[in-house]
Protein backbone atom coordinates (compact mmCIF):
# COMPACT_ATOMS: atom_id res chain seq x y z
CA UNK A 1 24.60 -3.18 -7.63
CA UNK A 2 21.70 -5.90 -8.10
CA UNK A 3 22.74 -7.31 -4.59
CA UNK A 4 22.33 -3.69 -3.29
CA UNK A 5 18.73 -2.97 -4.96
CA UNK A 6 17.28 -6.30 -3.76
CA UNK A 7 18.36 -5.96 0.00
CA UNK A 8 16.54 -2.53 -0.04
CA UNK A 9 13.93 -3.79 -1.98
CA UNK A 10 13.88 -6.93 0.69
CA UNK A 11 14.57 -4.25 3.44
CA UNK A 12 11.50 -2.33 2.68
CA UNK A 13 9.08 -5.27 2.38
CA UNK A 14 9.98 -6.34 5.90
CA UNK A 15 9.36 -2.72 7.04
CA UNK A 16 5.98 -2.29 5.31
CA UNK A 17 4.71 -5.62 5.77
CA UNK A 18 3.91 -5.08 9.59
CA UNK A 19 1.65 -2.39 9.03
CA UNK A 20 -0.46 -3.67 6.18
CA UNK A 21 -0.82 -6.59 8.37
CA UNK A 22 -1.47 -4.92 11.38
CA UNK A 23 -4.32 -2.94 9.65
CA UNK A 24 -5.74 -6.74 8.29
CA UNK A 25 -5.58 -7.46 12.02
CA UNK A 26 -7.54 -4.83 12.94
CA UNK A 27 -9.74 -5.33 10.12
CA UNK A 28 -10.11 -9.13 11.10
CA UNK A 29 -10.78 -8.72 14.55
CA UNK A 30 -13.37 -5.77 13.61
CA UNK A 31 -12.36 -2.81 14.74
CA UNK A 32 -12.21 -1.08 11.73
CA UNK A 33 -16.56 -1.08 11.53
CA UNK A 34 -16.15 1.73 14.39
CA UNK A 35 -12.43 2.84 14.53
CA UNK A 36 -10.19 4.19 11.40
CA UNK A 37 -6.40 5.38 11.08
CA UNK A 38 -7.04 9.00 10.24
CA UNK A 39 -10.86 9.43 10.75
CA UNK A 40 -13.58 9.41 13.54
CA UNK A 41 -16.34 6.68 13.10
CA UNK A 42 -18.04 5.37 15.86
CA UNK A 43 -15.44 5.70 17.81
CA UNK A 44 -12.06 7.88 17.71
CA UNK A 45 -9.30 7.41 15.11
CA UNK A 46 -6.19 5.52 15.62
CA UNK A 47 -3.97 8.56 15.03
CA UNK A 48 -6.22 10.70 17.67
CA UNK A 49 -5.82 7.80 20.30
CA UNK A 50 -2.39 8.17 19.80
CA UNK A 51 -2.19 11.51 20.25
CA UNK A 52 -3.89 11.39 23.33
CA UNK A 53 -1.63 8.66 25.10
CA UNK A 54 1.61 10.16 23.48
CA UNK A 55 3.95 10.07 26.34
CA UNK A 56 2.07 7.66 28.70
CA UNK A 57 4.08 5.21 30.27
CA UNK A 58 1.18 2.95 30.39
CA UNK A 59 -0.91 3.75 27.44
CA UNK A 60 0.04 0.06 26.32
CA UNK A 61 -1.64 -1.72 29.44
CA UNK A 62 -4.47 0.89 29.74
CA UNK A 63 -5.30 0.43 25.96
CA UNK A 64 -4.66 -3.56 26.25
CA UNK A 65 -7.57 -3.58 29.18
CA UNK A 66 -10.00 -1.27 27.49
CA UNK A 67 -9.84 -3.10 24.02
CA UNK A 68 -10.12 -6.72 26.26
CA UNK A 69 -12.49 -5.86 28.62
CA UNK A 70 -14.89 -2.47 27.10
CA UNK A 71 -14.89 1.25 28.41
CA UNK A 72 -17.72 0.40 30.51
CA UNK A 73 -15.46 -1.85 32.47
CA UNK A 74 -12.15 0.41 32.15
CA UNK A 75 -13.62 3.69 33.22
CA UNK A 76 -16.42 4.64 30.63
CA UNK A 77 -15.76 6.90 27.60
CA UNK A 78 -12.56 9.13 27.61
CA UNK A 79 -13.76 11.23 24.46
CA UNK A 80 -15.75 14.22 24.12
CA UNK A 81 -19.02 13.55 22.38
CA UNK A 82 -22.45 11.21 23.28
CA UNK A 83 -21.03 8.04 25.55
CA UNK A 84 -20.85 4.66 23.21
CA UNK A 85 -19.47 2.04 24.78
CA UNK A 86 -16.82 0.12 23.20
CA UNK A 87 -18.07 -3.60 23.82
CA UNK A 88 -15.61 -5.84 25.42
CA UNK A 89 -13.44 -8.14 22.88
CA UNK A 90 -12.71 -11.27 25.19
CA UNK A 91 -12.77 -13.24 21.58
CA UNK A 92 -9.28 -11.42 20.23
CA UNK A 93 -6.41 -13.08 21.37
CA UNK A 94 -4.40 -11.65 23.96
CA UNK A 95 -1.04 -11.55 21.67
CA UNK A 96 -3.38 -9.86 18.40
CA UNK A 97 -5.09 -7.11 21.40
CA UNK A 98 -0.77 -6.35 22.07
CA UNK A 99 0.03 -6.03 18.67
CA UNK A 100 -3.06 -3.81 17.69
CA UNK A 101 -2.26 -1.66 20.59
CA UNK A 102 1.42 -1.13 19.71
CA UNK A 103 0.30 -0.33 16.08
CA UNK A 104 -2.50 2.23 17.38
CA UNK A 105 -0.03 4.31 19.62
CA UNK A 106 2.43 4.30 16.85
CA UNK A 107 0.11 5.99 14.61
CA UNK A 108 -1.67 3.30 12.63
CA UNK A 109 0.65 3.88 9.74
């Protein structure tokens, strides 16, 4: 029984770690001062972008090139509301911009 409760305990730490880190991430490589999960800021929410690519075959590369390289490179703003540009963010590594993406279109959770 103890073996049981600490693989699921074990099981579920492995599970939730990814997101919490995955919001540090985000938080580290600062898009949380104009993006949240659940709420508009500056710019749309996580769970909206995901919404909005749901079923995309290539939401991942679209969203990889507009977080690298800006909207004002990728096309300009997608969302209704005043134009602000998301600024390009050549400084995030290439591997963190993949991992943020893949946590965005799965709903930031």
């Amino acid at each position: 029984m103890k073996l049981l409760a600490a693989t699921v305990l074990a099981a579920t730490a492995l599970v939730a770690t990814p997101a919490l880190a995955n919001k540090d991430l985000a938080a580290k490589s600062g898009c949380l001062a104009c993006h949240q999960p659940d709420k508009k800021v500056v710019g749309p929410s996580y769970q909206d972008i995901a919404k909005k690519y749901a079923g995309d075959k290539t939401a991942e590369a679209k969203l990889f090139d507009r977080v690298k390289k800006g909207t004002a490179a990728t096309g300009g703003n997608k969302w209704p509301g005043p134009p602000i540009p998301m600024p390009p963010n050549a400084q995030v590594k290439d591997a963190d911009i993949k991992t943020l993406v893949k946590w965005v279109l799965a709903g930031a959770k």
